[in-house]
Every structure is written in C-alpha cells, then in structure tokens.
Protein backbone atom coordinates (compact mmCIF):
# COMPACT_ATOMS: atom_id res chain seq x y z
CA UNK A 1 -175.19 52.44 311.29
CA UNK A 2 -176.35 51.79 307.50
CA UNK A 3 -179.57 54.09 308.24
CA UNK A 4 -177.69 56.50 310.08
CA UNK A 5 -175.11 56.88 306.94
CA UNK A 6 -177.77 56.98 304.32
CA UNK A 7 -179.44 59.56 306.45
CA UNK A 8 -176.26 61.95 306.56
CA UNK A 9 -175.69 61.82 303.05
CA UNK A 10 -179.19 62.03 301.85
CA UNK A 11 -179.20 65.67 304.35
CA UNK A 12 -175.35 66.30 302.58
CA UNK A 13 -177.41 66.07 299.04
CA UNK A 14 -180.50 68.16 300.05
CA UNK A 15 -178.36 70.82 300.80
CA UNK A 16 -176.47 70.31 297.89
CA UNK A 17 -179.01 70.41 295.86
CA UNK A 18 -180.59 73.46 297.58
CA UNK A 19 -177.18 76.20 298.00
CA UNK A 20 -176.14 75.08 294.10
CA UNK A 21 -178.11 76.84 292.18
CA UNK A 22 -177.85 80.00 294.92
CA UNK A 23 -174.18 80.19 294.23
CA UNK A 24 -175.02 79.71 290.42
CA UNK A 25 -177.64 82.26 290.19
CA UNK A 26 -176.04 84.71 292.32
CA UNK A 27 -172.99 87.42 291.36
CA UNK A 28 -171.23 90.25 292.73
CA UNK A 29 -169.43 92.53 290.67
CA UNK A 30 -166.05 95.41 291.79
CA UNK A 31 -166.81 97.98 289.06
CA UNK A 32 -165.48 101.86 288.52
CA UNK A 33 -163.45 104.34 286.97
CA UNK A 34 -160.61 106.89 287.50
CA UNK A 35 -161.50 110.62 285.58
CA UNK A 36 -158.23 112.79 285.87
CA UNK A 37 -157.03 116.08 284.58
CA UNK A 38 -155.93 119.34 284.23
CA UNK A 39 -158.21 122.40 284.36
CA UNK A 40 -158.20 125.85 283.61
CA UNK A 41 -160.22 128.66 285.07
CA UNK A 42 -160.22 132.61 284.15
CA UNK A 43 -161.09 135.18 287.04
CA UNK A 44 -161.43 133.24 290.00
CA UNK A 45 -161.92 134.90 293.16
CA UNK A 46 -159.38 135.13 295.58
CA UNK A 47 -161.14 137.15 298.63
CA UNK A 48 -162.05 141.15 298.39
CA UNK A 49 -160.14 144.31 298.35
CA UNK A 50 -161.45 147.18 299.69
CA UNK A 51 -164.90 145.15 299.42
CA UNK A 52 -164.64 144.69 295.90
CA UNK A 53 -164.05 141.19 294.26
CA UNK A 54 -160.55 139.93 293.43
CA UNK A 55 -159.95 137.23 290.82
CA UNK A 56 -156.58 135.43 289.21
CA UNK A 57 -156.37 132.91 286.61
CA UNK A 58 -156.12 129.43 288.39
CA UNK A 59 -154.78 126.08 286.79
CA UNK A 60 -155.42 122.78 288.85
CA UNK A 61 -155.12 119.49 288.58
CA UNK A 62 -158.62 118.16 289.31
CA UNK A 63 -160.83 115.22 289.84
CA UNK A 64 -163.85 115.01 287.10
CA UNK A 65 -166.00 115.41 290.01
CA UNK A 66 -165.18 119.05 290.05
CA UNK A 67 -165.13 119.61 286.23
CA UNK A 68 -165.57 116.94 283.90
CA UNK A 69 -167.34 114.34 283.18
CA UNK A 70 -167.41 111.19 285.17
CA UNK A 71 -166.59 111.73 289.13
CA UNK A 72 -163.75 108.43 289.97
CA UNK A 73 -165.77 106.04 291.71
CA UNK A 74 -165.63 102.68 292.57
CA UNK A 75 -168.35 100.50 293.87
CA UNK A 76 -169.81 96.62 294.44
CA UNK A 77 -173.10 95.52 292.77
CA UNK A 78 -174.78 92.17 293.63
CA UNK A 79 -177.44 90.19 292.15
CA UNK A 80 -179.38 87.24 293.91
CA UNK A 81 -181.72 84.70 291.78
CA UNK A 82 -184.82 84.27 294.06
CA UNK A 83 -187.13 82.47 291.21
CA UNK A 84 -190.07 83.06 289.26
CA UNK A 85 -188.10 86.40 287.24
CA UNK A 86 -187.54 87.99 290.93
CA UNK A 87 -183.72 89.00 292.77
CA UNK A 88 -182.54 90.55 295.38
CA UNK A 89 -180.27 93.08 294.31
CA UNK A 90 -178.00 95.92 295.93
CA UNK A 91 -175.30 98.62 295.06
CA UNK A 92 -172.65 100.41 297.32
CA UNK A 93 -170.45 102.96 295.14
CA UNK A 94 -167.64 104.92 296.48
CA UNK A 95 -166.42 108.20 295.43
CA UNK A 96 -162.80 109.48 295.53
CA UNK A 97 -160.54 112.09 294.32
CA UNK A 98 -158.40 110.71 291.47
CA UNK A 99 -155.53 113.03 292.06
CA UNK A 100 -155.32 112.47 295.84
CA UNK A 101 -157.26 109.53 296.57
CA UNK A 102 -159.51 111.14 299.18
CA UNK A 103 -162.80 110.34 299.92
CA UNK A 104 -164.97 112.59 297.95
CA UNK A 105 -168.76 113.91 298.27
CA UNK A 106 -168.59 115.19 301.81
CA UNK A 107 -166.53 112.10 303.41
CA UNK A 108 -168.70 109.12 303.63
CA UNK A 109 -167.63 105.89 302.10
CA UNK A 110 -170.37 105.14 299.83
CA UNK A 111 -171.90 108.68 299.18
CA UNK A 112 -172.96 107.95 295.84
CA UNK A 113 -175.20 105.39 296.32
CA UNK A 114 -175.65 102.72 298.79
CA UNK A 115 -179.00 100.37 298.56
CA UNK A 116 -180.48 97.18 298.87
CA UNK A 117 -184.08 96.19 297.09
CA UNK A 118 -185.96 93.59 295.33
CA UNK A 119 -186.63 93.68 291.41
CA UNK A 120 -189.41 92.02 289.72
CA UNK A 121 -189.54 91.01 286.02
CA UNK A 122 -192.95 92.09 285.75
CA UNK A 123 -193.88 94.67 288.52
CA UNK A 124 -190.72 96.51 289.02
CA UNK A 125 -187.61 97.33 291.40
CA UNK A 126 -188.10 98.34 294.88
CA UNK A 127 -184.54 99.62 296.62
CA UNK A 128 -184.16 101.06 299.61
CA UNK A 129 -181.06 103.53 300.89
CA UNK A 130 -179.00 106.47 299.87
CA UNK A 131 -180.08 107.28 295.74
CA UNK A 132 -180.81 109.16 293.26
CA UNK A 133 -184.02 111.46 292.79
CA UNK A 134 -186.63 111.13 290.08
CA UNK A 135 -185.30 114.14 288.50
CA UNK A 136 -181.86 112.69 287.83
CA UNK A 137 -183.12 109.51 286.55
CA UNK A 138 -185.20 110.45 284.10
CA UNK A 139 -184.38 114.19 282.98
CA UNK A 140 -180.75 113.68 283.58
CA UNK A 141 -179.90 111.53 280.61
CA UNK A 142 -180.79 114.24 277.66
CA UNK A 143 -178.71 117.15 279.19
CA UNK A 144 -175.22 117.89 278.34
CA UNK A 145 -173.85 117.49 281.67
CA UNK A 146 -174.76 114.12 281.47
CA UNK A 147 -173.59 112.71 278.31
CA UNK A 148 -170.52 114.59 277.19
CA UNK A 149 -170.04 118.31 278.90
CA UNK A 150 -169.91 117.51 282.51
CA UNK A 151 -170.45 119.46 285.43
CA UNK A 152 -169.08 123.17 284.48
CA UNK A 153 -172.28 122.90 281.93
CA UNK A 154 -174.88 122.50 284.53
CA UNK A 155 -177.08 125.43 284.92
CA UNK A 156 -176.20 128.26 287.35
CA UNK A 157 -174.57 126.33 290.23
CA UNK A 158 -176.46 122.94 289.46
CA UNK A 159 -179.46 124.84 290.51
CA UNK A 160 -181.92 122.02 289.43
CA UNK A 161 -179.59 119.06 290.15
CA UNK A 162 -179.06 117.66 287.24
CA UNK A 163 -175.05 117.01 287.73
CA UNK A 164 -175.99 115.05 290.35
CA UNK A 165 -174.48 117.03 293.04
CA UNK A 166 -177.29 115.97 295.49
CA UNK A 167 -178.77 112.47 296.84
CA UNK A 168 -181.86 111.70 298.63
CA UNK A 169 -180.24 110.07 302.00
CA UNK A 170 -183.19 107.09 304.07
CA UNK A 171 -184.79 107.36 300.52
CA UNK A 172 -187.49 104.34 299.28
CA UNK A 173 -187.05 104.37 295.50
CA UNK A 174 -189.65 102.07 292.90
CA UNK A 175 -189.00 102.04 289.21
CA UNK A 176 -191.33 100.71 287.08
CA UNK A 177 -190.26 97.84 283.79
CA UNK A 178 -190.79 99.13 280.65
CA UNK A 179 -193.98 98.99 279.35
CA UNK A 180 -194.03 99.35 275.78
CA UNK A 181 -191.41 102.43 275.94
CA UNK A 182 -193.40 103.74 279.06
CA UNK A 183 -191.48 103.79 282.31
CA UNK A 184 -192.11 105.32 285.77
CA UNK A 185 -191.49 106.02 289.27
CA UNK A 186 -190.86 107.78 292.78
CA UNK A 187 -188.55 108.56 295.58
CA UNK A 188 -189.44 109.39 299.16
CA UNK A 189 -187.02 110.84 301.83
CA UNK A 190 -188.12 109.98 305.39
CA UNK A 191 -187.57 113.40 306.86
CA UNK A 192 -187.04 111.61 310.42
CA UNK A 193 -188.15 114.37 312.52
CA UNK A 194 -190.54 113.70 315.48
CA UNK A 195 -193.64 115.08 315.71
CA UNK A 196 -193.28 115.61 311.87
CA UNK A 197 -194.62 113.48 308.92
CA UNK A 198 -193.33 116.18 306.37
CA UNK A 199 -190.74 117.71 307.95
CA UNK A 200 -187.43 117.57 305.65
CA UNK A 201 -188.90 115.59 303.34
CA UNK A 202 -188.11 115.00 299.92
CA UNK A 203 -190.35 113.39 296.81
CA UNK A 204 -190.37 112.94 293.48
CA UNK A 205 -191.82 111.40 290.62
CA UNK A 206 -190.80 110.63 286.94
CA UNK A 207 -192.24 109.17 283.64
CA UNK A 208 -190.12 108.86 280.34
CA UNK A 209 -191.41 107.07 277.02
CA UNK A 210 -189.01 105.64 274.12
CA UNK A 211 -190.28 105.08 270.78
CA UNK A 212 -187.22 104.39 268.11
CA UNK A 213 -185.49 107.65 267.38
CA UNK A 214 -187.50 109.53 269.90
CA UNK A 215 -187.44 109.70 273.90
CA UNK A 216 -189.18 112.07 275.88
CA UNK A 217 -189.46 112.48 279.90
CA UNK A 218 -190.60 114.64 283.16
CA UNK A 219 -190.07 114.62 286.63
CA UNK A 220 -191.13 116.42 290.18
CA UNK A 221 -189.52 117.32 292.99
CA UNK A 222 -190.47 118.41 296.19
CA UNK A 223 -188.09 119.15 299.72
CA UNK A 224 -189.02 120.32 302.70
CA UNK A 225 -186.13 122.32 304.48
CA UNK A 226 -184.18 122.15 301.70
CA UNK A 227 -181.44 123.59 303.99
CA UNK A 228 -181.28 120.76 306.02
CA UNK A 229 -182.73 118.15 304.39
CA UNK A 230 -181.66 118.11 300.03
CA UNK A 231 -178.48 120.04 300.75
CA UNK A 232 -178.11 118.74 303.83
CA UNK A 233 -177.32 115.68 302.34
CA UNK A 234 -173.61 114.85 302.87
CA UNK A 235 -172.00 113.31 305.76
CA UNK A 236 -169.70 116.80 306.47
CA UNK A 237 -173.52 119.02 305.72
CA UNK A 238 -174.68 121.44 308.54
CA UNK A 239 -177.29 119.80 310.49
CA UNK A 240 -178.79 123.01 312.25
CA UNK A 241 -180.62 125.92 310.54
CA UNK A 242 -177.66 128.38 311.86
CA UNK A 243 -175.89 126.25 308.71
CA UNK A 244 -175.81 127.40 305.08
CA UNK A 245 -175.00 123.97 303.01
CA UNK A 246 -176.16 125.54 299.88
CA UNK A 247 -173.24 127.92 299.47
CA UNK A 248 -171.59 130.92 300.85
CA UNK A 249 -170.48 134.35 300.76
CA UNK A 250 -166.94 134.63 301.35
CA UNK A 251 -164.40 137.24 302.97
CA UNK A 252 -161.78 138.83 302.37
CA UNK A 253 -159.39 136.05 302.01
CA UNK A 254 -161.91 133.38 300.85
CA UNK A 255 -164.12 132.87 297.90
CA UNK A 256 -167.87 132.76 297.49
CA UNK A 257 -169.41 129.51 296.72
CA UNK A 258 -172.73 129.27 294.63
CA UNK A 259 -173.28 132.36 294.26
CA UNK A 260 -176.17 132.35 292.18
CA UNK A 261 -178.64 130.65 294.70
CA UNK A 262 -176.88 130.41 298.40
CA UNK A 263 -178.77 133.38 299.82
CA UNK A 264 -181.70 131.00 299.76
CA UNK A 265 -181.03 129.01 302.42
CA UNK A 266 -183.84 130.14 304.44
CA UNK A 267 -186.58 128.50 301.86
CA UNK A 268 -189.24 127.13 303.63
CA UNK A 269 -189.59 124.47 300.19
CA UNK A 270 -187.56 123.34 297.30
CA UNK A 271 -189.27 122.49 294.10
CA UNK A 272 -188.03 121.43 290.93
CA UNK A 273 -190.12 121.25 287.38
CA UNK A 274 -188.12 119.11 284.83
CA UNK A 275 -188.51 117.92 281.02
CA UNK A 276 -186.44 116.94 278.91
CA UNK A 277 -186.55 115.11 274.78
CA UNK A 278 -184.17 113.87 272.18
CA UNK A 279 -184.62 113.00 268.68
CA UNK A 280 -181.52 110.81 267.30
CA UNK A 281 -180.98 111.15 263.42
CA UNK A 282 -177.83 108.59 262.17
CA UNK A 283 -174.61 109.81 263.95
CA UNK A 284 -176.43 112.65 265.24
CA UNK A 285 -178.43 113.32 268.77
CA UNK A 286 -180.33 116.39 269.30
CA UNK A 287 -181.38 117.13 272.98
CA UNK A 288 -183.70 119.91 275.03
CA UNK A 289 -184.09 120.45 278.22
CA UNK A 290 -186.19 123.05 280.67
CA UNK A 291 -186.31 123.01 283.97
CA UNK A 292 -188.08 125.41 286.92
CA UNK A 293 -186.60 125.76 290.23
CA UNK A 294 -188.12 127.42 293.03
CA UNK A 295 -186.58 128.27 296.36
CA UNK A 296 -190.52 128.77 297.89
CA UNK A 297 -191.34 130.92 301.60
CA UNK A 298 -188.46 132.30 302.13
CA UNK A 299 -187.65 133.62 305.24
CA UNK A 300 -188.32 130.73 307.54
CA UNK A 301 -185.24 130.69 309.82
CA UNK A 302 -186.13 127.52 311.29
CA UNK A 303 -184.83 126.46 307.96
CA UNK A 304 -181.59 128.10 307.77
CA UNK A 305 -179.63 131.96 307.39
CA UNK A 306 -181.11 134.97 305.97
CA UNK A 307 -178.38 137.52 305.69
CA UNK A 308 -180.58 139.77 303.33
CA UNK A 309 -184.04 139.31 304.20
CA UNK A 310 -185.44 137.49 301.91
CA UNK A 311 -189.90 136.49 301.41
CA UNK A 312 -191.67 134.89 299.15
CA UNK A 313 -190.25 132.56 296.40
CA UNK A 314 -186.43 132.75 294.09
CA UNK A 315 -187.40 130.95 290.63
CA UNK A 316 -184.87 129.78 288.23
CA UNK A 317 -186.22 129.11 284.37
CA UNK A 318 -183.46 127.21 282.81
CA UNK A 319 -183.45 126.22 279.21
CA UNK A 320 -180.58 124.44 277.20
CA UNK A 321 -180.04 123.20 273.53
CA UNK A 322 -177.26 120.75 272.99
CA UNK A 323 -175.99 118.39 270.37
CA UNK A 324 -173.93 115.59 270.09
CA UNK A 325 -172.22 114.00 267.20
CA UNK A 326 -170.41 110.54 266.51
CA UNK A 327 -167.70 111.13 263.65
CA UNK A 328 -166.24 107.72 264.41
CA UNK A 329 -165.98 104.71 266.22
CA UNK A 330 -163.17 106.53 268.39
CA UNK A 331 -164.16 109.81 267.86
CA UNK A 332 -167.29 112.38 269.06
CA UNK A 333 -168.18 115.18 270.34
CA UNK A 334 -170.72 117.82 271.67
CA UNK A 335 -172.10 121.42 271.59
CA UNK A 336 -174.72 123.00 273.79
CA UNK A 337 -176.10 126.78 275.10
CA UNK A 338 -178.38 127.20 278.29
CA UNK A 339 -180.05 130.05 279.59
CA UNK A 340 -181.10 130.67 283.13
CA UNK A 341 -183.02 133.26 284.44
CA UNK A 342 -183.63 134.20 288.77
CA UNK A 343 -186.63 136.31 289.30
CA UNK A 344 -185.13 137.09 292.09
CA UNK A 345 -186.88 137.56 295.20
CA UNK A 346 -188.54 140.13 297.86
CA UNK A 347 -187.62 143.47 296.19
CA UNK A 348 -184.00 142.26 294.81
CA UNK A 349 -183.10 142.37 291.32
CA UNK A 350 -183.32 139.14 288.70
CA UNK A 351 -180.40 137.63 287.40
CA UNK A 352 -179.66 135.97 284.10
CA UNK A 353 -176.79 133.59 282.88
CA UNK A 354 -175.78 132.73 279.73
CA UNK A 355 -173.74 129.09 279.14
CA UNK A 356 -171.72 128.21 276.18
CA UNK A 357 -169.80 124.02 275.83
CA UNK A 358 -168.54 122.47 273.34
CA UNK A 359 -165.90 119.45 273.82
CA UNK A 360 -164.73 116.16 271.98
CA UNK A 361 -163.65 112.41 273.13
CA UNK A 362 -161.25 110.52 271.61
CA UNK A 363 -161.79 106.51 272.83
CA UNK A 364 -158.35 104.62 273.08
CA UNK A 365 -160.30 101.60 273.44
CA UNK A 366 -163.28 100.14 275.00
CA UNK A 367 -162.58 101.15 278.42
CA UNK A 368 -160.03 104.36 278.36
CA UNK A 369 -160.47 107.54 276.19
CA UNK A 370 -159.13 111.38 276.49
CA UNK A 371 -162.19 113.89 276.52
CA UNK A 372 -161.46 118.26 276.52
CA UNK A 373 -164.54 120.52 277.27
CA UNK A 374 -164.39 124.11 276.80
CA UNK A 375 -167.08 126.17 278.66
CA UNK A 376 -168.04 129.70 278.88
CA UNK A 377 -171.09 131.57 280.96
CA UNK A 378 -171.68 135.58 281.11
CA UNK A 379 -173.74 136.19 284.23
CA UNK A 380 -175.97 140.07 284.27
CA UNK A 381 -178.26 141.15 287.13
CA UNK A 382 -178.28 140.74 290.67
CA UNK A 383 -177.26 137.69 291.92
CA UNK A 384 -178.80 135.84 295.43
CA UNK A 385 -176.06 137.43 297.22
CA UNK A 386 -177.00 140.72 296.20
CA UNK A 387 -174.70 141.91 294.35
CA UNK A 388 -173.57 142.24 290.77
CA UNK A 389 -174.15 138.85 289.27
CA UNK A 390 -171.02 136.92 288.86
CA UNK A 391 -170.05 133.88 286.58
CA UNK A 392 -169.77 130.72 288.43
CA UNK A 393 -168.96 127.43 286.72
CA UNK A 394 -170.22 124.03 288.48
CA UNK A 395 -167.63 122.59 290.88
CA UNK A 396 -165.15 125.84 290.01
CA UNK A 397 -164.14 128.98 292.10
CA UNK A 398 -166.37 131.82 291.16
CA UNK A 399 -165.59 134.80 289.19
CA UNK A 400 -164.81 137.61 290.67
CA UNK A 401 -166.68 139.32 287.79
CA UNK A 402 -169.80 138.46 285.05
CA UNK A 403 -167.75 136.29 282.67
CA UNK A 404 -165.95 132.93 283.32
CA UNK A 405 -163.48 130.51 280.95
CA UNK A 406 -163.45 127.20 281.88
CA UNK A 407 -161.22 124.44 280.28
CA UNK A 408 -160.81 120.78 281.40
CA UNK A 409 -158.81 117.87 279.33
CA UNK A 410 -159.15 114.61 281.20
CA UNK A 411 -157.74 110.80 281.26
CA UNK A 412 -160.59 108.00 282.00
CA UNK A 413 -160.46 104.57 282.49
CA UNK A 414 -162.98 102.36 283.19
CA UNK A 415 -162.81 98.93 284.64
C-alpha cells in the first residue's frame, strides 16, 4: 500500500513538474481593432446612359477596409515555449465590417491570416497557412498606404498589392532573424492542380536591411493563373477561367470595378518588381517606392475572359514619394504623390494616373485616435477596358470620368 502511494504521487509530481513550465511558457492573446467612418466620393459611376458613363457624388459610411487605414479585425495569436530559444507559434485574424459587423474579405472567417509554424532564435520562423506575400512584408512598410494614407492611396486599383488586398492561400512562408540589419525570405503557394507542379502557383522572395536612420528593401513575385490562383484568393473568388476576380466592366445599371487592370484576366503570369527606402531625420520620415507589374501572355483563356483580345504583356511602372511628419506626441500627419503608367497591351493605348494624399491623426490615447485622408488621382489614356481612362480610388466606386475626390475621416480603437 506504502509503495503503491509513493508510486502515485511520485507519477502526480513528474507530471507536475513536466505541464508547469508548459502552462508558464505558453500564451494566447484576443487582439484587434474597430476602423469606422464616413467617406466621401466625387463622380462615382452609377451604370451608363446611352453607353456613356454616369457618375453622382456618393457619401457612405464605410469600414477602413474600403478607405482608410486599418481594415477592423480581430484575431488570436499563441505562443508555445519548446526550449533551447525555439516555439511553436500560430495566428488566426478575422476581418469584419465595422459598420455592419459582416464578415469581410470575401466571407471566410479568418481571411486575413490563418497559420501555424515554428520560430527559431537563431535560424528563423517557418509558418504554414493562409499569409502574406514577400512583397507586402517587406516593400509594404515604406508606402503611404501602409503607414498613414490607406487604401484610396494605393496605386491604380492596388495593382502591385501593396494594400494588401490579396493573400497567398496553402502558402509555406520562412523569414529569416535579423542579421545585423539584414533580413530575408520566401513564400510558396501550392498551386494544387494535378498533373501540375506550377500550375497556379505563386512565389516570392524579399530582403530588407536597417542601419539607424536608413532602411532599404526588395521583393519578387511570381503567379501562375493569376486569375485563378492570386485573385482567386477569397473564399466568394471564381474558381473557373469563365470567372473574372480581378474586376469588371459593368452595365447599365452597375458600376465597373478596377478598371485600370480587369481586362487582364486572361494573363497567362503575374509578376511583380518591388523596392522600396526611407531615410528618418528627427520628427521627420521620408519614403520611395517603385514598383513593376506585369500582367505577362495574355490571351490564355484557360486562365480566364478576354473580352478585347488581348497578347502579349500589360506593364504598370508605379512610382510614389511620400512623407510623414510627427508634430506631437498626439499629433502627425502625411503627404505623398504616385505615378503609374500601363503600356498597355496588343495594339491598345497606355494609360497614366496621377495620385495626390495628404491626411493627419490626432491620438486620444494609446489605443484610440481620429485620422482624415484627403485623396485625389487624374487618370489620361486608355484604360484595360478600353476606353477613356477613368479615375478609380482603391476600395471606391469608379469615376465615371478621369478625375476622382476622395475623403475619409475615421474613429479607431485598438484593443
């Protein structure tokens, strides 16, 4: 009886002694925020008229997914001590529309991001899910759309994905530590198709260095299908080529969306050239960014629609300048211009648009602050639609004619 005591509670303290310092070394965090507000946008298209364009001004109460700066989300992180500077580590994050509380990003519940990986002190992070591309990681941070303008500053449509308006779904993501201000790493999409290594694919690559006031960084991106696999990304996306998820043309009662690059949904490839660099000097950060965007064998209609007949390759040069400025603890604010440029493709014409922000944040604390952006594009040239280029903010109804006013004042909270 004595032996078979001892032996129960010298099991009870092994396992004691074992789970404790799980339970210690292990966390899981509820994090988000809500990004609310009114917008403002001149000229957007209501449908055609005698096949011309028709446009009205249109006020809305929207969700910062759609034009500021912060989409609401709300999302679980978890860490898990495994010894030696190694953890187990994952992320599920939610979006939503703050105004109605719907699900946002095509429907699914954690279409932002939704992974699972190791991370090692000393070799890196290996994760494994629904993420972010290379180009977002490491471009993203010096552009305006990711720091203070949001997504009506994004270049013609979000051409280059730098708002973030697309995810690499079955992705396998490594990020390097930081070695001496030198970071790297990759993304690869399993494209899933049999018979296929490289069908719908997606890749990219990244490398950013950090050496006191100055950063620098670059990235690649490659997709196969774009159609069906980059844009195809959402849980309500098209999955057959007969699809367009990259925009559309409208009617007579409905608007066009991304105008500026949905004729190319018939692209055999997608790739994306990014750089970007900032220099900080007190209050004061100064950023550039270029990117080149090609929409490559067009034509393919095992890929998806070609309405107009498209060959050979659509590129998009983007370049922007922007600024930002701290004037106090509670208050900054930001200016930026981009220019974009479509060579167009087969015999159509080339396109050009020209974006002006500026916009200020007040912080009410830590965690809350009021934030306005102002933004303001001119569009000339034929557009991938072919027709008279039209203005288009990011996440806004088109223009129904070359120039477009956007104005969003928003309420965030963090928690």
């Amino acid at each position: 009886m004595t032996k078979t005591k001892t032996f129960a509670a010298l099991v009870t303290s092994v396992a004691a002694t074992l789970s404790t310092p799980v339970f210690a070394q292990s966390s899981v965090t509820l994090y988000g925020l809500i990004d609310v507000g009114l917008s403002y946008t001149s000229n957007a298209q209501t449908g055609r008229s005698n096949g011309a364009l028709k446009g009205a001004s249109q006020y809305s109460f929207q969700d910062a997914a759609t034009s500021g700066v912060t989409g609401s989300r709300f999302g679980i992180r978890g860490t898990e001590d495994l010894g030696g500077g190694n953890s187990a580590i994952f992320t599920l994050e939610n979006g939503f529309g703050g105004g109605t509380g719907a699900i946002a990003l095509g429907g699914a519940l954690f279409a932002r991001q939704a992974f699972v990986g190791l991370k090692s002190n000393t070799l890196g992070t290996v994760t494994l899910g629904r993420q972010y591309d290379a180009v977002d990681m490491f471009v993203q941070p010096f552009a305006a759309v990711a720091t203070w303008g949001g997504y009506m500053v994004s270049h013609a449509g979000d051409v280059d994905n730098l708002a973030n308006t697309r995810r690499s779904n079955n992705s396998i993501r490594y990020l390097s530590p930081s070695y001496n201000g030198l970071s790297f790493g990759g993304v690869y999409s399993v494209g899933g198709v049999a018979g296929s290594a490289t069908q719908k694919q997606i890749y990219s690559l990244g490398v950013s260095y950090a050496n006191g006031p100055v950063a620098v960084a670059a990235a690649y991106l490659n997709a196969r299908d774009p159609n069906l696999s980059f844009y195809g990304s959402q849980a309500n996306s098209g999955t057959t080529a007969a699809t367009n998820n990259l925009g559309s043309i409208g009617s007579d009662t409905t608007a066009q969306s991304i105008p500026s690059f949905a004729g190319y949904a018939s692209a055999k490839a997608l790739q994306i050239i990014a750089a970007g660099g900032s220099y900080k000097a007190g209050a004061a950060t100064f950023n550039l960014v270029y990117t080149n965007t090609q929409f490559q064998n067009l034509g393919n209609l095992n890929a998806g629609p070609n309405p107009f007949n498209y060959s050979g390759t659509a590129t998009f040069n983007s370049a922007e300048a922007s600024m930002s400025y701290r004037f106090s603890p509670a208050w900054s604010g930001g200016v930026s211009y981009s220019y974009t440029h479509n060579s167009g493709a087969s015999n159509a014409g080339s396109a050009v648009y020209h974006l002006a922000a500026a916009g200020a944040d007040y912080s009410l604390s830590q965690r809350t602050d009021i934030y306005g952006v102002v933004v303001y594009e001119h569009a000339a040239g034929t557009d991938s639609l072919d027709q008279p280029a039209v203005a288009a903010l990011t996440g806004q109804t088109p223009s129904a004619n070359n120039h477009q006013l956007g104005v969003h004042v928003s309420l965030r909270h963090r928690f």
